[in-house]
N, C-alpha and C. Protein backbone atom coordinates (compact mmCIF):
# COMPACT_ATOMS: atom_id res chain seq x y z
N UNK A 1 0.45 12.97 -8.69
CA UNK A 1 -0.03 11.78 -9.36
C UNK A 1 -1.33 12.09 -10.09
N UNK A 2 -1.86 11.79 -11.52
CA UNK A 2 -2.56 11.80 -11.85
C UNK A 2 -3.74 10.61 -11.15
N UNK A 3 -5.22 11.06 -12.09
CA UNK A 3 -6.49 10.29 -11.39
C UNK A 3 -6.14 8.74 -11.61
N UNK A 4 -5.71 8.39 -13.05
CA UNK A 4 -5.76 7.05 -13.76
C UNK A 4 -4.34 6.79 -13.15
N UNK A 5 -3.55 6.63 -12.27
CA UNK A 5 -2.69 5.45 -11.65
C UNK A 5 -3.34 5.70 -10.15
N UNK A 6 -3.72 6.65 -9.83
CA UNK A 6 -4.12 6.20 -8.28
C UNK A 6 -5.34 5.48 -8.33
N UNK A 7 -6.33 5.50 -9.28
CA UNK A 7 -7.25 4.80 -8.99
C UNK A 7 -7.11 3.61 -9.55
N UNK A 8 -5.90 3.22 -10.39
CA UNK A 8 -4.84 1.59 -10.67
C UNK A 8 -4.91 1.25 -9.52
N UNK A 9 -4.14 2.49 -8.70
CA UNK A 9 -3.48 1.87 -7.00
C UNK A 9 -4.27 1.23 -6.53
N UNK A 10 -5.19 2.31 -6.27
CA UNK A 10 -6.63 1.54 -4.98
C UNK A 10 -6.96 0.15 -5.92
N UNK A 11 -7.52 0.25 -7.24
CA UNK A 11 -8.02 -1.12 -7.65
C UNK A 11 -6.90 -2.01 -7.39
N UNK A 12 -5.96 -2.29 -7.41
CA UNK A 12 -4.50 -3.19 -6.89
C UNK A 12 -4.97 -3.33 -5.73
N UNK A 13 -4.85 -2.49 -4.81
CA UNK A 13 -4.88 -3.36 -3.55
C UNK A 13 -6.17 -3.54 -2.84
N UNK A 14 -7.66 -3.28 -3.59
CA UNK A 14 -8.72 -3.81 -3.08
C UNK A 14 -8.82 -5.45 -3.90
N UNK A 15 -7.91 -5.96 -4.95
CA UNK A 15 -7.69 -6.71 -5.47
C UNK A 15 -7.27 -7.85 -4.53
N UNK A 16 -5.62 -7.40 -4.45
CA UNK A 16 -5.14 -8.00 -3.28
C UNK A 16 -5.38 -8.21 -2.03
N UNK A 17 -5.92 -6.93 -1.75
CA UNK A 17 -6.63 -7.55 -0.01
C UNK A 17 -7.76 -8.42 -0.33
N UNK A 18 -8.49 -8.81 -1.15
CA UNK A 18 -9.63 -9.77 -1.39
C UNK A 18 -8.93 -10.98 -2.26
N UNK A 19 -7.54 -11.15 -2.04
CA UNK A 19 -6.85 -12.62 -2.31
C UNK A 19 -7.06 -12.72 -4.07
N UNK A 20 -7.72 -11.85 -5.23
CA UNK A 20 -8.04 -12.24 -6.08
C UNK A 20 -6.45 -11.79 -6.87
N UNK A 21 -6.40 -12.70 -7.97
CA UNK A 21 -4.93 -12.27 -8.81
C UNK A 21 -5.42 -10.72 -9.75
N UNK A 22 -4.18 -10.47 -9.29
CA UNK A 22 -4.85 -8.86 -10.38
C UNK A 22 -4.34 -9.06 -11.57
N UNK A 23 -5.26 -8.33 -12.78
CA UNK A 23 -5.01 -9.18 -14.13
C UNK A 23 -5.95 -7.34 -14.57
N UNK A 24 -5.05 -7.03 -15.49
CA UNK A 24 -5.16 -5.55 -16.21
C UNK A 24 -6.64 -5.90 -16.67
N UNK A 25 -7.98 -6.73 -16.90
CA UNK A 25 -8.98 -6.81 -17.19
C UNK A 25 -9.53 -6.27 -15.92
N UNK A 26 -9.10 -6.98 -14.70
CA UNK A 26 -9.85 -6.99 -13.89
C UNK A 26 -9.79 -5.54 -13.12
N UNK A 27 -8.44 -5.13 -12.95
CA UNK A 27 -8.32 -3.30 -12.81
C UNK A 27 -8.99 -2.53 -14.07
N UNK A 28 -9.23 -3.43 -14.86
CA UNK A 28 -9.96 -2.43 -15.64
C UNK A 28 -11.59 -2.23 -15.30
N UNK A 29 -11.87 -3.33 -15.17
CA UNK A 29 -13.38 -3.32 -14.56
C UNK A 29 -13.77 -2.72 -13.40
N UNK A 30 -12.74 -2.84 -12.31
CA UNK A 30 -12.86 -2.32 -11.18
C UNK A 30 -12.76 -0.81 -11.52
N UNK A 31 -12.05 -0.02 -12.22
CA UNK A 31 -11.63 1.36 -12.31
C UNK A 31 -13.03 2.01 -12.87
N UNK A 32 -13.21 1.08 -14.10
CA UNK A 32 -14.79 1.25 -14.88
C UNK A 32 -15.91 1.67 -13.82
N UNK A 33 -16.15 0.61 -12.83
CA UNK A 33 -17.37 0.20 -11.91
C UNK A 33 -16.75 1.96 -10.98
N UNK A 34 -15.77 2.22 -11.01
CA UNK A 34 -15.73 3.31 -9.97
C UNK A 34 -15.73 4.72 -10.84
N UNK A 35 -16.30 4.39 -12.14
CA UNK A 35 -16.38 5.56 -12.98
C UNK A 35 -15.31 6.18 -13.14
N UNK A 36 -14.20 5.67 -12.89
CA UNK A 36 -12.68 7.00 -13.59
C UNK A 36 -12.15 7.08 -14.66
N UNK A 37 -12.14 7.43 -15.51
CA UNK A 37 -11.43 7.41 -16.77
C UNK A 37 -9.24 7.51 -16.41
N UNK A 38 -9.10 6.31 -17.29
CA UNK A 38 -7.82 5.74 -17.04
C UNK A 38 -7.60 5.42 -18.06
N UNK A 39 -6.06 6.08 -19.07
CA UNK A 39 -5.83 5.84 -19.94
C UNK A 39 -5.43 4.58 -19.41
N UNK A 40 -5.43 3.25 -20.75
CA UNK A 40 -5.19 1.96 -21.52
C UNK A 40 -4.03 1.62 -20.95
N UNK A 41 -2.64 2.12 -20.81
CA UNK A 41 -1.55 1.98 -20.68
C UNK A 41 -1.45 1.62 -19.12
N UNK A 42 -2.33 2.04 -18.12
CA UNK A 42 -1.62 1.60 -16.65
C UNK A 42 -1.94 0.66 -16.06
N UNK A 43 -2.93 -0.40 -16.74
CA UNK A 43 -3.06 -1.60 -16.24
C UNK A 43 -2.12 -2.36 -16.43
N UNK A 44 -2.27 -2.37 -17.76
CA UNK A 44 -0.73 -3.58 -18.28
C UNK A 44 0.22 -3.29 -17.63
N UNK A 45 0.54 -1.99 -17.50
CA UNK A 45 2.06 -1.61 -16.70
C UNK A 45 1.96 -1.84 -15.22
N UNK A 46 0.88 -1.53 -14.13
CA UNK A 46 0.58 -2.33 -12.95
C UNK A 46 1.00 -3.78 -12.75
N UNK A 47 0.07 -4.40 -13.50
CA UNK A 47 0.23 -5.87 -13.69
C UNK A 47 1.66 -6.43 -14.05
N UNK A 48 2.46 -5.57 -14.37
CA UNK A 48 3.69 -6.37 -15.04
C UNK A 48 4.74 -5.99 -13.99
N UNK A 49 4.43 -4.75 -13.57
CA UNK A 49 5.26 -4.28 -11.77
C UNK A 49 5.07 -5.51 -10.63
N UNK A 50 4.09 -5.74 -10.87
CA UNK A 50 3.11 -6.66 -9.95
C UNK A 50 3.60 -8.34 -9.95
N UNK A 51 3.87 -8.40 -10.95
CA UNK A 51 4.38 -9.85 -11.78
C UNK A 51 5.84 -9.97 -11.07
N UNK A 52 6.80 -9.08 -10.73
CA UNK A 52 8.15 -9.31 -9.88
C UNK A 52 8.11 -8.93 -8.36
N UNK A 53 7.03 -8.00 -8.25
CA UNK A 53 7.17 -7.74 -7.05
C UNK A 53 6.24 -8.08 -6.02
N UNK A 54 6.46 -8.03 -5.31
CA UNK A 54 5.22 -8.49 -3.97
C UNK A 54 5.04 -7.22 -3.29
N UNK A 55 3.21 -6.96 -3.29
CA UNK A 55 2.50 -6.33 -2.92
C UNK A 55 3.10 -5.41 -1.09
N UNK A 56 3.06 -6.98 -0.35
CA UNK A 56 3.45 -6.82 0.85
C UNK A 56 4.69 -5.42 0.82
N UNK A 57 5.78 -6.35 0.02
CA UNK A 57 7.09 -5.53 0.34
C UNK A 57 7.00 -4.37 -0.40
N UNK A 58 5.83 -3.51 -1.34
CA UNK A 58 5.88 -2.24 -1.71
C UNK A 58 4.92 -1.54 0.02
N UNK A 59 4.43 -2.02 0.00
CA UNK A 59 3.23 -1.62 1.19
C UNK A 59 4.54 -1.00 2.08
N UNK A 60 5.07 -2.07 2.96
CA UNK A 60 5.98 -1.60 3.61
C UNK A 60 7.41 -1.38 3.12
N UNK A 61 7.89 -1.08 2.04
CA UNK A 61 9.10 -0.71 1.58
C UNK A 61 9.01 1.18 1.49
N UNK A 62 7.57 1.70 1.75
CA UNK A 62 7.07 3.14 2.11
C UNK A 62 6.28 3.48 3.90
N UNK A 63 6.67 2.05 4.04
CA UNK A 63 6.12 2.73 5.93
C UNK A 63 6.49 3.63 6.30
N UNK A 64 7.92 3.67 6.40
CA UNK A 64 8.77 5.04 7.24
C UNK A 64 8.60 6.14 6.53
N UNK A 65 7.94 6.07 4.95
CA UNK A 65 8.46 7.16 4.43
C UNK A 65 7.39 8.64 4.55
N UNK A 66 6.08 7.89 5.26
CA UNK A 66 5.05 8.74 5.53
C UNK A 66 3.74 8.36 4.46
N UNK A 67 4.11 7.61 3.28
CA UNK A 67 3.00 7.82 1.87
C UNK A 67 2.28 6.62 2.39
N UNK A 68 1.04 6.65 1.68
CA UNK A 68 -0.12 6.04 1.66
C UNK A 68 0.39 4.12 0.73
N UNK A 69 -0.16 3.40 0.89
CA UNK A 69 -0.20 2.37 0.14
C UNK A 69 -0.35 2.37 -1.02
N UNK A 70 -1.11 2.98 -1.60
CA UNK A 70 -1.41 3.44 -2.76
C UNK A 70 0.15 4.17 -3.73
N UNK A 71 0.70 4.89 -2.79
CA UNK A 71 1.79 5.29 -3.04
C UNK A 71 2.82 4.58 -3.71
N UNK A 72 2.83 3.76 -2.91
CA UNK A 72 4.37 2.44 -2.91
C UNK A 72 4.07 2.10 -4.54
N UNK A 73 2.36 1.58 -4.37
CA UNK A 73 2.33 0.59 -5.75
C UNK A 73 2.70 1.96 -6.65
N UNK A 74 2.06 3.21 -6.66
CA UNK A 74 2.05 3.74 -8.18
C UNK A 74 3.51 4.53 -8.03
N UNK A 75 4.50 4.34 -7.34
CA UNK A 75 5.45 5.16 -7.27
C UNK A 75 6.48 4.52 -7.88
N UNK A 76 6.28 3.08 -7.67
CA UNK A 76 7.41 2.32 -8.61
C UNK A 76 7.74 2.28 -9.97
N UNK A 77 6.46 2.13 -10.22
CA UNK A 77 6.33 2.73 -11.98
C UNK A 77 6.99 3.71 -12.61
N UNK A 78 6.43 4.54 -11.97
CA UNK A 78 6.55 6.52 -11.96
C UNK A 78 7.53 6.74 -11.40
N UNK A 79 8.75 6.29 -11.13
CA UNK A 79 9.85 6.16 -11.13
C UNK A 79 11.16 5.72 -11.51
N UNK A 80 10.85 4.67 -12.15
CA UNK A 80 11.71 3.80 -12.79
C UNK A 80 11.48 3.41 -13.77
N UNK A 81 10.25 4.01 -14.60
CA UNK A 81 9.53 3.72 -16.23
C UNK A 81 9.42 2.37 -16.40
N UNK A 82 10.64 1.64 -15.83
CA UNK A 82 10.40 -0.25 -16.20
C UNK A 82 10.04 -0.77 -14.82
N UNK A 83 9.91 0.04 -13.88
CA UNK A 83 9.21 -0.76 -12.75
C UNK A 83 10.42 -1.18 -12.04
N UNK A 84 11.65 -0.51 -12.05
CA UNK A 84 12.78 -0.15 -11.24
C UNK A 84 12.40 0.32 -9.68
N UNK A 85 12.75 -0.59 -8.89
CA UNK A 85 12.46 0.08 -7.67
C UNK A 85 13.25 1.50 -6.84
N UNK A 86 12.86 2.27 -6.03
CA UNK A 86 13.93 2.84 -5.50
C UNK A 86 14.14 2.65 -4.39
N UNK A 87 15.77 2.75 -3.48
CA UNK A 87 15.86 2.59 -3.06
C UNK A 87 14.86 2.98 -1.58
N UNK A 88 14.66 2.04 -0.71
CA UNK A 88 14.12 2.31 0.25
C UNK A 88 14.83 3.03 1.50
N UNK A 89 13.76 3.93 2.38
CA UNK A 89 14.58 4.52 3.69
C UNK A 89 14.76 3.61 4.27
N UNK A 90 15.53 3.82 5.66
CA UNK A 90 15.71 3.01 6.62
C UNK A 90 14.79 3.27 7.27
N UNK A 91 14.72 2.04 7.98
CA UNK A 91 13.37 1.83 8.81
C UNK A 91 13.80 2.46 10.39
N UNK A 92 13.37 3.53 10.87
CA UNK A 92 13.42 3.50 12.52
C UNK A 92 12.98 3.03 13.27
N UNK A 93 13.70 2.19 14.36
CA UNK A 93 12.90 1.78 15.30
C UNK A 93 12.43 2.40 16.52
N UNK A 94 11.10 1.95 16.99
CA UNK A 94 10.49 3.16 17.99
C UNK A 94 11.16 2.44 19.21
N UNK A 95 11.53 2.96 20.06
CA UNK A 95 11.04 2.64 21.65
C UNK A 95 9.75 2.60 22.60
N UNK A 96 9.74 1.62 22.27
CA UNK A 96 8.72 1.41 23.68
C UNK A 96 8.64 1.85 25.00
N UNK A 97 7.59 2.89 25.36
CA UNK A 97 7.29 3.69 26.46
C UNK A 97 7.38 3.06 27.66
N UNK A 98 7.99 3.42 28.62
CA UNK A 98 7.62 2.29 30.24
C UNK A 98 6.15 2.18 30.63
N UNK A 99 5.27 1.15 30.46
CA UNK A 99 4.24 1.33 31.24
C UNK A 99 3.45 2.03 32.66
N UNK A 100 2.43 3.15 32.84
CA UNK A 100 2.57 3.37 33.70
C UNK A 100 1.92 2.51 35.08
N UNK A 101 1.62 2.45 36.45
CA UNK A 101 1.41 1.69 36.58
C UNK A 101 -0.31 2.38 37.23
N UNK A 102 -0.94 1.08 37.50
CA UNK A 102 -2.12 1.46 37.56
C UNK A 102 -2.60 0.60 38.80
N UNK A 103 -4.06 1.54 39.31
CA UNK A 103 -4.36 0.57 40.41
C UNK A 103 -4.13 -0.87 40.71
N UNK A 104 -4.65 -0.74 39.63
CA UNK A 104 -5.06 -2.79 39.42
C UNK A 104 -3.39 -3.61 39.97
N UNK A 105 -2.51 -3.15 39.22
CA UNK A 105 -1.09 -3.30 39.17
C UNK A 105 -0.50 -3.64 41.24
N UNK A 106 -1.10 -2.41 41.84
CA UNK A 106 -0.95 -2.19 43.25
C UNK A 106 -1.70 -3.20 43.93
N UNK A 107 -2.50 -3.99 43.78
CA UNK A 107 -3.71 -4.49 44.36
C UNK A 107 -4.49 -3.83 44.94
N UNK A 108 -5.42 -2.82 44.36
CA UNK A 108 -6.22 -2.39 45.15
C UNK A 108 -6.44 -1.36 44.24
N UNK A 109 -8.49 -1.10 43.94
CA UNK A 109 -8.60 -0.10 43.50
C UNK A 109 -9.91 0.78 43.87
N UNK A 110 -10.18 1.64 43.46
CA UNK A 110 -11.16 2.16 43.72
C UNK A 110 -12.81 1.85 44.41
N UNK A 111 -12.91 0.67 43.20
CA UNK A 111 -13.80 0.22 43.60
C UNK A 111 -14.34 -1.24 44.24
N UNK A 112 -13.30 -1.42 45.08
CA UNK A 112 -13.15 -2.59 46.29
C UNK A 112 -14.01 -2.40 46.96
């Protein structure tokens, strides 16, 4: 991945985690304020990925897959040129470990 969509990414979702609507001005300012040079073209194209899809379901539509958040958002793009999604893995589910048990559990511990 080049510098100018990952630092789209991060401005997207310090956007979104602070509830504000992301709007290609405002990734632009944010990218500005963090000094990166970002060609013109990946805001508008963010913002318009952004416009069908929900944030949430890119976040976790890459849980299983190992990549970063950042990932999900700039991978959709950079994949599908029109912001085509790809298909997602299947999700595994973990098992839950048996608890072991502990003093407390027995009534009685150490320091009675």
């Amino acid at each position: 991945m080049a510098a100018g969509d990952v630092a789209i990414s991060y401005a997207c979702l310090i956007l979104y985690d602070d509830g504000i609507p992301i709007t290609a001005e405002k990734l632009n300012t944010l990218v500005k304020a963090a000094n990166v040079h970002v060609e013109p073209y990946w805001a508008p194209l963010f913002v318009k990925l952004l416009e069908k899809r929900n944030v949430d379901d890119l976040i976790l539509s890459c849980a299983s897959g190992g990549g970063g958040a950042a990932v999900a958002v700039a991978a959709a793009p950079a994949a599908g040129g029109g912001g085509a999604p790809a298909a997602a893995a299947p999700v595994e589910e973990k098992k839950e470990e048996p608890k072991e048990e502990s003093d407390d559990d027995m009534g009685f511990s150490l320091f009675d």
